[in-house]
N, C-alpha and C. Protein backbone atom coordinates (compact mmCIF):
# COMPACT_ATOMS: atom_id res chain seq x y z
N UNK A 1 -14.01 -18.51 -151.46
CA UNK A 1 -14.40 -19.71 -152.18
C UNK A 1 -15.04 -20.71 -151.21
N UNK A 2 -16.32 -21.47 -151.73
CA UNK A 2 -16.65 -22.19 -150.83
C UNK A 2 -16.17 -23.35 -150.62
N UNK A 3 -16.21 -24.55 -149.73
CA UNK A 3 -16.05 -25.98 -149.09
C UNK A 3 -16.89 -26.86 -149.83
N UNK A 4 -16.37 -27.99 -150.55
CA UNK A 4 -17.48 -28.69 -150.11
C UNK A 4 -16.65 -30.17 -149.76
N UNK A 5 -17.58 -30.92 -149.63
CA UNK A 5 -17.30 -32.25 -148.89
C UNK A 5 -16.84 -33.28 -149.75
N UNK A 6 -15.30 -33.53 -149.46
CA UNK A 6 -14.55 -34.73 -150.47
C UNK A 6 -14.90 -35.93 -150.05
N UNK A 7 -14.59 -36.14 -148.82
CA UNK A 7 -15.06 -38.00 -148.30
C UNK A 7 -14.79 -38.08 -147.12
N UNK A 8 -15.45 -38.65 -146.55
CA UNK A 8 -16.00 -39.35 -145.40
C UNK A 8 -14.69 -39.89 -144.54
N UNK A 9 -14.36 -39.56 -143.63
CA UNK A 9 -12.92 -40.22 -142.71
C UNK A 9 -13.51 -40.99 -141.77
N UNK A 10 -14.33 -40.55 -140.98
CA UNK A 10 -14.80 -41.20 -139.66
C UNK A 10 -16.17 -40.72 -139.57
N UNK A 11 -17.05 -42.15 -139.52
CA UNK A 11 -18.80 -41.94 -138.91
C UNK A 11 -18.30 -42.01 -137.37
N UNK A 12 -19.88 -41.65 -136.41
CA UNK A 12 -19.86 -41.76 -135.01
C UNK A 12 -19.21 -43.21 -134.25
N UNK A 13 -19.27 -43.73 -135.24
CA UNK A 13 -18.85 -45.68 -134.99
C UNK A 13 -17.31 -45.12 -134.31
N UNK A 14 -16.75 -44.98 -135.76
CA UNK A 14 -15.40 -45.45 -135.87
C UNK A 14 -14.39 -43.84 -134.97
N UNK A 15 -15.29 -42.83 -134.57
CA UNK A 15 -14.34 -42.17 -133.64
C UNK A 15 -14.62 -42.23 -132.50
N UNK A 16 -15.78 -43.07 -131.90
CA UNK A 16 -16.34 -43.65 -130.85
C UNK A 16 -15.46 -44.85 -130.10
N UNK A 17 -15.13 -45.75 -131.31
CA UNK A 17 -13.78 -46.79 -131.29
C UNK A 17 -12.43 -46.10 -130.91
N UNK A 18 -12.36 -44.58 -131.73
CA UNK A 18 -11.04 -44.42 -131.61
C UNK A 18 -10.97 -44.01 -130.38
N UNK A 19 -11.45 -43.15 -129.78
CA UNK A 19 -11.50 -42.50 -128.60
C UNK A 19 -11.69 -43.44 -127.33
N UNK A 20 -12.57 -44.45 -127.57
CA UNK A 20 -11.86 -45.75 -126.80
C UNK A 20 -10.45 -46.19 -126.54
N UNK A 21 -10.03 -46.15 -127.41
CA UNK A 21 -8.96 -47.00 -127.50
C UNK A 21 -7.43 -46.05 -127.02
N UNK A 22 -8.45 -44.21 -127.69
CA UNK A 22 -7.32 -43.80 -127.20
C UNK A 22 -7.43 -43.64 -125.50
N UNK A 23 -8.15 -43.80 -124.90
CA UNK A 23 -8.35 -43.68 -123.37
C UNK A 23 -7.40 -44.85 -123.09
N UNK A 24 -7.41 -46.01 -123.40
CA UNK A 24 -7.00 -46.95 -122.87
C UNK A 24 -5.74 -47.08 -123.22
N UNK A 25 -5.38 -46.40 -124.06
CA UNK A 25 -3.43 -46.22 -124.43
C UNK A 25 -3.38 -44.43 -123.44
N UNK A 26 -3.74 -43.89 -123.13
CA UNK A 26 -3.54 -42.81 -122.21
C UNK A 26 -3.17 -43.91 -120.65
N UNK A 27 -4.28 -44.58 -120.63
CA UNK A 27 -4.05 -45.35 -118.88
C UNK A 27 -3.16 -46.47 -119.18
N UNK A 28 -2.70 -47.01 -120.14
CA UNK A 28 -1.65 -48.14 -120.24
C UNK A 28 -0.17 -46.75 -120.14
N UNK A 29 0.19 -46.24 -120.86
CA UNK A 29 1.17 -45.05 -121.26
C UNK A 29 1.29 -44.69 -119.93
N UNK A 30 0.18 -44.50 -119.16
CA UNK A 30 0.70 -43.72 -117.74
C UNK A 30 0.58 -44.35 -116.63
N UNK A 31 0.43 -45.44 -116.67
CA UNK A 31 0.03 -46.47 -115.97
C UNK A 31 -1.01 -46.70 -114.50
N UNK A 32 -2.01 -45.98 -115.39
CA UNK A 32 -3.36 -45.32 -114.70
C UNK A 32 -3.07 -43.99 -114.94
N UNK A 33 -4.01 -42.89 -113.93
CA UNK A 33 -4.26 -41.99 -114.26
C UNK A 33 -4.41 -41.43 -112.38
N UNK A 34 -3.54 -41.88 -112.08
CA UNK A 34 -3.70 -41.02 -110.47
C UNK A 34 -3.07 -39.75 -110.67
N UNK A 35 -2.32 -39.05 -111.46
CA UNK A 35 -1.74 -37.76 -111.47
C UNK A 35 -2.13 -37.14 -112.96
N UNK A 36 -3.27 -38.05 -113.78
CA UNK A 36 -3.62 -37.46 -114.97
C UNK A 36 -4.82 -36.54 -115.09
N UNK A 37 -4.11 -35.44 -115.94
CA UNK A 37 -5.73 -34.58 -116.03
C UNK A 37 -5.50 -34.36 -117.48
N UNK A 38 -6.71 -33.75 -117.72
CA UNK A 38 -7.13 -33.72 -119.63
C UNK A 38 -7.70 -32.29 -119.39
N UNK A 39 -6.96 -31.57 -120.69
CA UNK A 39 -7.01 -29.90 -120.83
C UNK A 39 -7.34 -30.16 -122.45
N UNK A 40 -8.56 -29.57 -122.59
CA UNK A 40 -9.11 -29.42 -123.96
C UNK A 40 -9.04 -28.58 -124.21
N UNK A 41 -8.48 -28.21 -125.58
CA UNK A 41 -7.89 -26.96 -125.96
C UNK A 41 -9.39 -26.56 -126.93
N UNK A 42 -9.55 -25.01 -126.81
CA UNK A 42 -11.07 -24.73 -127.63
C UNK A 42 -11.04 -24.37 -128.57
N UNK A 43 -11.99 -25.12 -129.54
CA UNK A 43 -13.05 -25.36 -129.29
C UNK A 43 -13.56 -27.02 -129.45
N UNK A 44 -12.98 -27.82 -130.26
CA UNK A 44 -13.64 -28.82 -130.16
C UNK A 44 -12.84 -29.53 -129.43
N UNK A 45 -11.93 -29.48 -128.84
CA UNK A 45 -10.89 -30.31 -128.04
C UNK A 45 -11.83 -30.41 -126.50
N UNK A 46 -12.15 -29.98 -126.30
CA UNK A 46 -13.15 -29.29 -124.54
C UNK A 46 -13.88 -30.67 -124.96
N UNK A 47 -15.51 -31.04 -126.54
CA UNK A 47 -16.03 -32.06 -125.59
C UNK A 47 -15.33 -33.28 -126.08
N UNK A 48 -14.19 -33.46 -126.74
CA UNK A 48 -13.67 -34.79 -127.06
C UNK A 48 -12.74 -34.71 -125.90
N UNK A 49 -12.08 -34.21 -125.06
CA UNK A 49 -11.84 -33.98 -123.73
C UNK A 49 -12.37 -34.74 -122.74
N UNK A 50 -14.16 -34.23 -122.89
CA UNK A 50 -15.00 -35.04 -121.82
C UNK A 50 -15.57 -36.43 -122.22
N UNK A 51 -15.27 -36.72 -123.25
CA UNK A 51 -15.52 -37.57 -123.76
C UNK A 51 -14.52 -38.66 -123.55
N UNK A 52 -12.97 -38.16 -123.60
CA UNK A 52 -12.04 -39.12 -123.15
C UNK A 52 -11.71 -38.96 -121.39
N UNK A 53 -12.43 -38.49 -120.39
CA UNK A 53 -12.54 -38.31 -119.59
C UNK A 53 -13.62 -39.58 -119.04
N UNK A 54 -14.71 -39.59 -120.02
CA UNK A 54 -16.05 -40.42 -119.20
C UNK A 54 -15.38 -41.94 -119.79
N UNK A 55 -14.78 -41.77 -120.66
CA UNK A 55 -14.46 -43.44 -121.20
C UNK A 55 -13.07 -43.65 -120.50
N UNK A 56 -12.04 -42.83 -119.70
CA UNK A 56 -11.41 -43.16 -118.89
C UNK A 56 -11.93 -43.70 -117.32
N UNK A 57 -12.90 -43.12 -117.20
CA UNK A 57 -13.72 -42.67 -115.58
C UNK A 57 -14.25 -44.33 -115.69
N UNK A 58 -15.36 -44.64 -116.51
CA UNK A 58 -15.76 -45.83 -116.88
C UNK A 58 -14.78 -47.30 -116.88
N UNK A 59 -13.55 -47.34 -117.34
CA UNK A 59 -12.62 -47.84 -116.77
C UNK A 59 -12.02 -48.10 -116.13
N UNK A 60 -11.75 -47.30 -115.20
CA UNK A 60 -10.69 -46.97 -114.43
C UNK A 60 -11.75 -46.94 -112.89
N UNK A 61 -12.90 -46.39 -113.05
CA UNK A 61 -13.32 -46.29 -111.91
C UNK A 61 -13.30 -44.73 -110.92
N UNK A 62 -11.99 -43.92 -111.43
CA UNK A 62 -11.68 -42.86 -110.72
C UNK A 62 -11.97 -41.23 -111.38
N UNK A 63 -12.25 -40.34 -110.48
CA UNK A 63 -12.70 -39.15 -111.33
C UNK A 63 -10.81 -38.74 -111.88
N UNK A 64 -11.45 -38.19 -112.87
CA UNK A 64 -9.94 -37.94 -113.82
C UNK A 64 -10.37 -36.30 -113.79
N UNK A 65 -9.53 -34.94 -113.39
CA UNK A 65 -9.74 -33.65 -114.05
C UNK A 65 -10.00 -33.45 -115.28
N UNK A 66 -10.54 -32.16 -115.71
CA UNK A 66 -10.86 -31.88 -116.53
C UNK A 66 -10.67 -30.35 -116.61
N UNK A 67 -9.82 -29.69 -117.64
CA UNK A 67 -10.02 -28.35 -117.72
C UNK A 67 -10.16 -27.91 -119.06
N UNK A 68 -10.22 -26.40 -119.41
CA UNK A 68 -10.52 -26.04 -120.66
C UNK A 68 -9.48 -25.31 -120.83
N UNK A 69 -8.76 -25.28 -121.90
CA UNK A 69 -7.64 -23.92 -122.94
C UNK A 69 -8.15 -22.98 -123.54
N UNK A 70 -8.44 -21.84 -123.44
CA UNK A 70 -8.56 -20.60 -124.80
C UNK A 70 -7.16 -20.43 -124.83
N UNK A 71 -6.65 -20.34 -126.00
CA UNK A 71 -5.40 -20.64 -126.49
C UNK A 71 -4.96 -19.13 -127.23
N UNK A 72 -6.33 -18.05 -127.53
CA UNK A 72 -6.48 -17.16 -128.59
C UNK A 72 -5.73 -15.91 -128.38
N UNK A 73 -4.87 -15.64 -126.70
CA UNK A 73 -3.82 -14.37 -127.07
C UNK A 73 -2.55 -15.45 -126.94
N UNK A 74 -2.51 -16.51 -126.85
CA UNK A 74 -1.09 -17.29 -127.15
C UNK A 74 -0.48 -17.46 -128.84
N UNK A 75 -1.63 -17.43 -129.61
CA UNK A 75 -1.58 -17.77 -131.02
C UNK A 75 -0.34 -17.14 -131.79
N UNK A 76 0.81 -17.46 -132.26
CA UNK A 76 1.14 -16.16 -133.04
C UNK A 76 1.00 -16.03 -134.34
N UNK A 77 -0.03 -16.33 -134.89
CA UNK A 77 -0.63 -15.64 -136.58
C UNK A 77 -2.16 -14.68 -136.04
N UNK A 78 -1.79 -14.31 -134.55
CA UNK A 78 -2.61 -13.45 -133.89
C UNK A 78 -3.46 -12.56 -135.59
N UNK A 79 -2.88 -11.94 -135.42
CA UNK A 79 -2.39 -10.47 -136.57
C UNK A 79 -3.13 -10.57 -137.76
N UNK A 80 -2.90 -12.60 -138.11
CA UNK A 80 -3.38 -12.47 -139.45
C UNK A 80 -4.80 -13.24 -139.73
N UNK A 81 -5.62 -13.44 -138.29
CA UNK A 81 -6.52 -13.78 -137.71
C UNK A 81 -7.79 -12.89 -137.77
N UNK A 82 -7.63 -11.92 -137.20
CA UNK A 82 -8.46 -10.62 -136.61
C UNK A 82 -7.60 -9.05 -136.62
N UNK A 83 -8.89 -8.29 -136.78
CA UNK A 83 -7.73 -7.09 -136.74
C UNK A 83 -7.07 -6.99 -135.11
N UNK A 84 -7.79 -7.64 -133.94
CA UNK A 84 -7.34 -7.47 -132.77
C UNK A 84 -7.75 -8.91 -132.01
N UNK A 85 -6.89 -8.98 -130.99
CA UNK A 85 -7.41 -10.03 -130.15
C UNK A 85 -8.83 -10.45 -129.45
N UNK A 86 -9.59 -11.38 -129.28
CA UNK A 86 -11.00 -11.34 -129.15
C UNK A 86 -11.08 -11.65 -127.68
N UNK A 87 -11.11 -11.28 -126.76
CA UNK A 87 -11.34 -11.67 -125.20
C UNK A 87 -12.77 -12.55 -124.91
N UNK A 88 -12.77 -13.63 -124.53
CA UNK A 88 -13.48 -14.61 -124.46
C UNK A 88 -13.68 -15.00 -123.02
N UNK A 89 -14.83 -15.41 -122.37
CA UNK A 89 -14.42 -15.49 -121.07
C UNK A 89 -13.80 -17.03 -120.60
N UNK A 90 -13.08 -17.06 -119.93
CA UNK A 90 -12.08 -17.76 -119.50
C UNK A 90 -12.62 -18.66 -118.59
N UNK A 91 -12.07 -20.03 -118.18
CA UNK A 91 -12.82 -21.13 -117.32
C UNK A 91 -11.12 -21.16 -116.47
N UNK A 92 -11.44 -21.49 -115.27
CA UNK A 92 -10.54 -21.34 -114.18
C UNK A 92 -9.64 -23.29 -114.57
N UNK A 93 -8.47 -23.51 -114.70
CA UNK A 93 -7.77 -24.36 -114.86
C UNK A 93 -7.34 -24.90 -112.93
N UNK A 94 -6.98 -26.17 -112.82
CA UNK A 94 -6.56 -26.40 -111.84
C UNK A 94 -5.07 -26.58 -111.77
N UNK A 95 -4.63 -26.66 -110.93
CA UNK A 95 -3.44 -26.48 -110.91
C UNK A 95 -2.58 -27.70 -112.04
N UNK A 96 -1.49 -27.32 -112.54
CA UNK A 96 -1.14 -28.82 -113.31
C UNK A 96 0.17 -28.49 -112.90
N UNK A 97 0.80 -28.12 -111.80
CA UNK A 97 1.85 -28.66 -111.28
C UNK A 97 1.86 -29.93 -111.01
N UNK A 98 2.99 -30.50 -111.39
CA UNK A 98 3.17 -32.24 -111.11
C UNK A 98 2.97 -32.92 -111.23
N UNK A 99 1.36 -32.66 -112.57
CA UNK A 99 0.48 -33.22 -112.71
C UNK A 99 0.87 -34.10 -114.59
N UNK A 100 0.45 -35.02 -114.79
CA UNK A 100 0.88 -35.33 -116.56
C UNK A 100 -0.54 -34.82 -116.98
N UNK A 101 -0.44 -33.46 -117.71
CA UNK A 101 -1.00 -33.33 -118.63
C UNK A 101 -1.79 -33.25 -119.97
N UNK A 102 -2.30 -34.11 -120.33
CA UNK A 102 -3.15 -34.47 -121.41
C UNK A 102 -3.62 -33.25 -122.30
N UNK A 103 -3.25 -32.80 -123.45
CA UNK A 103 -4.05 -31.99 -124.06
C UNK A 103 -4.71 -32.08 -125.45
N UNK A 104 -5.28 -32.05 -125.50
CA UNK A 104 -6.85 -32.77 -126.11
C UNK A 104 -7.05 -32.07 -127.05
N UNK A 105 -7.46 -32.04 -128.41
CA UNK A 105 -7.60 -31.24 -129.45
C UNK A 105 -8.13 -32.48 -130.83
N UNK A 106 -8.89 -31.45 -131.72
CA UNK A 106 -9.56 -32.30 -132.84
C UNK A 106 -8.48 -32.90 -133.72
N UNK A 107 -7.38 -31.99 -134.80
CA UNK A 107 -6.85 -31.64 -135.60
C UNK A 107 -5.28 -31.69 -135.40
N UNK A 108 -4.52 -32.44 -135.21
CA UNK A 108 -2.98 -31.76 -135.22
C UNK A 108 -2.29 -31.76 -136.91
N UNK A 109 -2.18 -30.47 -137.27
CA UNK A 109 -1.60 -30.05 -138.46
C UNK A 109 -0.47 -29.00 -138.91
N UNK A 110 -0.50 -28.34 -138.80
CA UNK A 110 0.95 -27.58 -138.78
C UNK A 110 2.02 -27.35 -137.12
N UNK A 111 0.99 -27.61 -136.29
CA UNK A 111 1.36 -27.98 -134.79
C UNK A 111 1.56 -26.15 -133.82
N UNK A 112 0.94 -25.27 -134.36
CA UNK A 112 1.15 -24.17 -134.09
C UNK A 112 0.05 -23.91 -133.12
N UNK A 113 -1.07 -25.02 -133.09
CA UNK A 113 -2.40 -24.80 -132.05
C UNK A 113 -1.43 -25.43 -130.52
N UNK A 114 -1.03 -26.55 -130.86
CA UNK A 114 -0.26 -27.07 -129.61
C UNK A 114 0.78 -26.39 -128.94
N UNK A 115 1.57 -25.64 -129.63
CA UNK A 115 2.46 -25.04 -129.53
C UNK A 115 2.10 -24.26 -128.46
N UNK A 116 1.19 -22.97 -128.89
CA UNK A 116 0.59 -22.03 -128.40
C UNK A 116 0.05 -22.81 -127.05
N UNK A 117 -0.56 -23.88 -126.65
CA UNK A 117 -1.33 -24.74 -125.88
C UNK A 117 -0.23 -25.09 -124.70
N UNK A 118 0.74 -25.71 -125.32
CA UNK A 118 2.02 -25.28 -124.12
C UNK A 118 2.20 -24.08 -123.99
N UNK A 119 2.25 -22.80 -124.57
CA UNK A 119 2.93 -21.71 -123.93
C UNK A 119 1.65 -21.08 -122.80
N UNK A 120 0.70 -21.51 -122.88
CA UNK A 120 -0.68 -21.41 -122.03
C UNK A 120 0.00 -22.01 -120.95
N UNK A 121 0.07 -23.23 -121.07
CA UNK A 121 0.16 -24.31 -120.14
C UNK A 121 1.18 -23.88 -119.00
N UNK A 122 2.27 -23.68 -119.72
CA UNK A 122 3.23 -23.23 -119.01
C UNK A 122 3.84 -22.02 -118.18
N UNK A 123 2.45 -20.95 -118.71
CA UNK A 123 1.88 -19.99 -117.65
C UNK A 123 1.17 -20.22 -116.37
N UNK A 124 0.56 -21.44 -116.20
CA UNK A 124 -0.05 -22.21 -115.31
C UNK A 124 0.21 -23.03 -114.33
N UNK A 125 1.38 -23.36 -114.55
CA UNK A 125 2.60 -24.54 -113.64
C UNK A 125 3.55 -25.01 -114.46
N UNK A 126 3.91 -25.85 -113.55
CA UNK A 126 4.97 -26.73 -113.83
C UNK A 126 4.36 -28.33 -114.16
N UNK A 127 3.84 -28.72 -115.26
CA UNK A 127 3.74 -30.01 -115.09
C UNK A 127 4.90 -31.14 -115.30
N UNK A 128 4.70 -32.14 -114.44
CA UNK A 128 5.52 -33.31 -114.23
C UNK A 128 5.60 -33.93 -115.57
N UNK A 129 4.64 -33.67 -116.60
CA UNK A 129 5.05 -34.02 -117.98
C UNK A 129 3.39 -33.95 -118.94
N UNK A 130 3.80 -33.17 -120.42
CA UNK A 130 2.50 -33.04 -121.02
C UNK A 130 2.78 -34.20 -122.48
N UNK A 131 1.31 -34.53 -122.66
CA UNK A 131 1.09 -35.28 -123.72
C UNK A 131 0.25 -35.04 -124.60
N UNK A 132 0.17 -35.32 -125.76
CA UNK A 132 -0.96 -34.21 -126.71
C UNK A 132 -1.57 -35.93 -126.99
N UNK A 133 -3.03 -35.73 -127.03
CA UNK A 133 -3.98 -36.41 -127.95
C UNK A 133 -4.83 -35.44 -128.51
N UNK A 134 -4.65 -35.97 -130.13
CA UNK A 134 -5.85 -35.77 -131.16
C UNK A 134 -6.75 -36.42 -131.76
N UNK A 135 -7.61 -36.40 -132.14
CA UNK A 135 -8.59 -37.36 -132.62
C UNK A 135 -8.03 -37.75 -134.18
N UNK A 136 -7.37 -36.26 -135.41
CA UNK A 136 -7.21 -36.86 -136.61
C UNK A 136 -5.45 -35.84 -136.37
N UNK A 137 -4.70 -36.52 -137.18
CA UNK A 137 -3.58 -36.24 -137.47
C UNK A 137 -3.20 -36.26 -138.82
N UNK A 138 -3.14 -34.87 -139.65
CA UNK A 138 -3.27 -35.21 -141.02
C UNK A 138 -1.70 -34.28 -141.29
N UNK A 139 -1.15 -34.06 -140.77
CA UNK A 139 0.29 -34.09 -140.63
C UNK A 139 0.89 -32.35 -141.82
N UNK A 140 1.89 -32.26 -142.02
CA UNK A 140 1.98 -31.13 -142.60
C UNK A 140 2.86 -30.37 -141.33
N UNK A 141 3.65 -30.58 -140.36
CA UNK A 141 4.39 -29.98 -139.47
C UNK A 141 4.70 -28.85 -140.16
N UNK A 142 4.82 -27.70 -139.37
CA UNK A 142 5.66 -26.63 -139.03
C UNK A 142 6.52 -26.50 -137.99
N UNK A 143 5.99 -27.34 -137.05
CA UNK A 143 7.25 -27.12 -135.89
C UNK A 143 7.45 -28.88 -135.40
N UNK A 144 7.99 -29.14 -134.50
CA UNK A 144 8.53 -29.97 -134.50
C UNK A 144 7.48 -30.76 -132.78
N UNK A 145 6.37 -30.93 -133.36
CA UNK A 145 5.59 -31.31 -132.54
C UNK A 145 4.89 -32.66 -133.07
N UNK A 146 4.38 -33.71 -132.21
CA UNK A 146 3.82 -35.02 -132.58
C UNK A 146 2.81 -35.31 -131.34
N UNK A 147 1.91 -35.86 -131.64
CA UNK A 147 0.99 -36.16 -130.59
C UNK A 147 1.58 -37.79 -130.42
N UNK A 148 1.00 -37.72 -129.02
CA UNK A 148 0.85 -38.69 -128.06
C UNK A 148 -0.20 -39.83 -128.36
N UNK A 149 -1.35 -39.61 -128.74
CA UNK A 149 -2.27 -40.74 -129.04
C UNK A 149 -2.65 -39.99 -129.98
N UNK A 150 -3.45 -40.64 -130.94
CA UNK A 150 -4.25 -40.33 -132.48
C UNK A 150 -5.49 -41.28 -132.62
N UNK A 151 -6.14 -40.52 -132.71
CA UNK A 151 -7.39 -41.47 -133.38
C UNK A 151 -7.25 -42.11 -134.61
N UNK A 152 -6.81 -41.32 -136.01
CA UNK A 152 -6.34 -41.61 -136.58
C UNK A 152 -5.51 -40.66 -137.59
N UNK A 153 -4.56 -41.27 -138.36
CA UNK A 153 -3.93 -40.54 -139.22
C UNK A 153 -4.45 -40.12 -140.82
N UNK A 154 -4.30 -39.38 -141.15
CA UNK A 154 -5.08 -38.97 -142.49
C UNK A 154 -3.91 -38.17 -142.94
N UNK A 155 -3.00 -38.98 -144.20
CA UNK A 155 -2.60 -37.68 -145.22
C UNK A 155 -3.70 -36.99 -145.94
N UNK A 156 -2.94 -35.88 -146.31
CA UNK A 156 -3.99 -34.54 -146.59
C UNK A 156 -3.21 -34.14 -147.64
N UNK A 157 -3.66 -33.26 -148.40
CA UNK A 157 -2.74 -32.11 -149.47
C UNK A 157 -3.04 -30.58 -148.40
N UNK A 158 -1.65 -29.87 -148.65
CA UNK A 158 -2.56 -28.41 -147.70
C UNK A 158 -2.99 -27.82 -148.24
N UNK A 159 -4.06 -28.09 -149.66
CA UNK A 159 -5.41 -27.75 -149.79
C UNK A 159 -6.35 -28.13 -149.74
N UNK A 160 -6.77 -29.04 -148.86
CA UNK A 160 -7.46 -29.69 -148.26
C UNK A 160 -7.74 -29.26 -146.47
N UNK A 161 -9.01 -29.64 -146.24
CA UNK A 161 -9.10 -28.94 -144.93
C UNK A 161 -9.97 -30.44 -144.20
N UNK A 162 -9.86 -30.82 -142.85
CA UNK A 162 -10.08 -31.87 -142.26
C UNK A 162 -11.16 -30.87 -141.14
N UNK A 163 -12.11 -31.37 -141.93
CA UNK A 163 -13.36 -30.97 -140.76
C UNK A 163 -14.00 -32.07 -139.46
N UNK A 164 -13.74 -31.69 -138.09
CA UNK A 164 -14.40 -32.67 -137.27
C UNK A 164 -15.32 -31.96 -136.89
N UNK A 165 -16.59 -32.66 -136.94
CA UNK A 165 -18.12 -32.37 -136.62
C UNK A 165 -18.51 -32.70 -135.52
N UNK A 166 -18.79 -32.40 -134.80
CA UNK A 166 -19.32 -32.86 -132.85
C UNK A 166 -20.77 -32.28 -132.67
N UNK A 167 -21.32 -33.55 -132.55
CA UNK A 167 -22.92 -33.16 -131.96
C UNK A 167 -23.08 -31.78 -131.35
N UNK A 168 -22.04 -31.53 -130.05
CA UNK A 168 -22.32 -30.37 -129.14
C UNK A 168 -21.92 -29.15 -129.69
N UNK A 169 -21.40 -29.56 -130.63
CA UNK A 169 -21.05 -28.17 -131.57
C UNK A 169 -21.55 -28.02 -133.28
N UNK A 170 -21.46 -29.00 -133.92
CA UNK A 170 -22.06 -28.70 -135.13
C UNK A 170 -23.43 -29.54 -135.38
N UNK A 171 -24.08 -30.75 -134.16
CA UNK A 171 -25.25 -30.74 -134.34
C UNK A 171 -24.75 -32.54 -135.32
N UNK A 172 -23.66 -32.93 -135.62
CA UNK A 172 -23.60 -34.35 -136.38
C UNK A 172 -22.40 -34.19 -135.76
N UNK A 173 -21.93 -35.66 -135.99
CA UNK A 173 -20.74 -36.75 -135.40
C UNK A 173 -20.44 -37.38 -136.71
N UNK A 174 -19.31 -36.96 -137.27
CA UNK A 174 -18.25 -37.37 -138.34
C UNK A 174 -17.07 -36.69 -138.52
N UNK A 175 -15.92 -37.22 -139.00
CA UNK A 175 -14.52 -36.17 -139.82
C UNK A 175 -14.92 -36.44 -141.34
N UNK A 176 -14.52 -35.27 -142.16
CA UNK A 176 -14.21 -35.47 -143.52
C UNK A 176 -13.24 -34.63 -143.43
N UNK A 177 -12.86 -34.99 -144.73
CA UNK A 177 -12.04 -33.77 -145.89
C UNK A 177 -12.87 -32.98 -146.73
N UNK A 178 -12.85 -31.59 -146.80
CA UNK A 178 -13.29 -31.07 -147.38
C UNK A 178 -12.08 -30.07 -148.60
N UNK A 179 -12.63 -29.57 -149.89
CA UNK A 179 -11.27 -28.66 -150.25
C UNK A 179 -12.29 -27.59 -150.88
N UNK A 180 -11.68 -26.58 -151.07
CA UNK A 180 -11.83 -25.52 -151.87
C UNK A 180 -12.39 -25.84 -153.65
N UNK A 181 -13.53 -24.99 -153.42
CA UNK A 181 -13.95 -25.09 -155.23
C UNK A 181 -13.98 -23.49 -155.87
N UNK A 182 -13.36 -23.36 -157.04
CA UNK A 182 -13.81 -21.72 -157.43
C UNK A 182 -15.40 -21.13 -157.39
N UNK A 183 -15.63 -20.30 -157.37
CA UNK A 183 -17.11 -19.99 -157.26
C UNK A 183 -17.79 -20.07 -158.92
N UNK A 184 -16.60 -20.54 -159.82
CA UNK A 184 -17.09 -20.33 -161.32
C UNK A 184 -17.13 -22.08 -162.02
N UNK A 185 -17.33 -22.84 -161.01
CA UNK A 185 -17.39 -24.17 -161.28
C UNK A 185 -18.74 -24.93 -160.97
């Protein structure tokens, strides 16, 4: 069944604002960013990642890390995904021992992407402590996970689907809601 587009959550304005603001509650929360790095989980988490990276850098003055997550043999609805796991090539992480962790993602909704995002993480080091930012939080837990900063919150029905659009990936800059229509309507 196809998508189509319910309404409008966020133009380029207003997640441009959010992502401001969430940089600046990341460096108040940690009180700067001398041991902070930002791990964007893929795919759209990587450029809202660099994005809260250049509006930290711009502030702050200091280069902040930056790494990328493929998250895709951590997943466990592996199974009901693909008939098999998809090997993707991989970007080298820096160390995040000791380090407070930031992990960066569009969407937090049933919390099973983050989940998986720590069990990555935690193949990687030991960090001194991780924090999740998302850009929309439209809630619906399965596990017992909450982000750290939000752009913003959006109740949802879970038939409804929260699309974020990124220039570097879909070519426009907005969130909506989109839901399901029968193909006989």
């Amino acid at each position: 069944m196809p998508w189509i587009e319910k309404s409008l959550i966020m133009d380029e304005d207003k997640m441009n604002r959010s992502l401001t603001r969430m940089a600046h509650e990341i460096i108040e929360k940690n009180r700067g960013v001398e041991d902070v790095v930002l791990v964007g989980i893929r795919t759209r988490g990587v450029p809202l990642a660099k994005r809260l990276r250049d509006k930290i850098e711009a502030i702050e003055k200091v280069s902040v890390p930056l790494g990328e997550l493929d998250i895709t043999f951590y997943r466990d609805d592996l199974t009901t995904r693909s008939e098999g796991p998809v090997v993707q090539p991989g970007h080298e992480l820096f160390p995040v021992t000791g380090k407070v962790v930031v992990l960066v993602d569009d969407v937090l909704y049933t919390g099973r992407t983050m989940r998986a995002a720590l069990d990555a993480l935690m193949d990687m080091g030991r960090a001194q402590k991780v924090q999740a930012a998302v850009l929309v939080d439209r809630g619906h837990r399965e596990l017992p996970i909450r982000a750290d900063f939000v752009g913003k919150n959006v109740p949802t029905s879970g038939k409804e689907l929260v699309a974020v659009e990124l220039k570097e990936i879909d070519g426009k800059e907005q969130v909506v809601i989109k839901e399901q229509v029968s193909e006989d309507q």
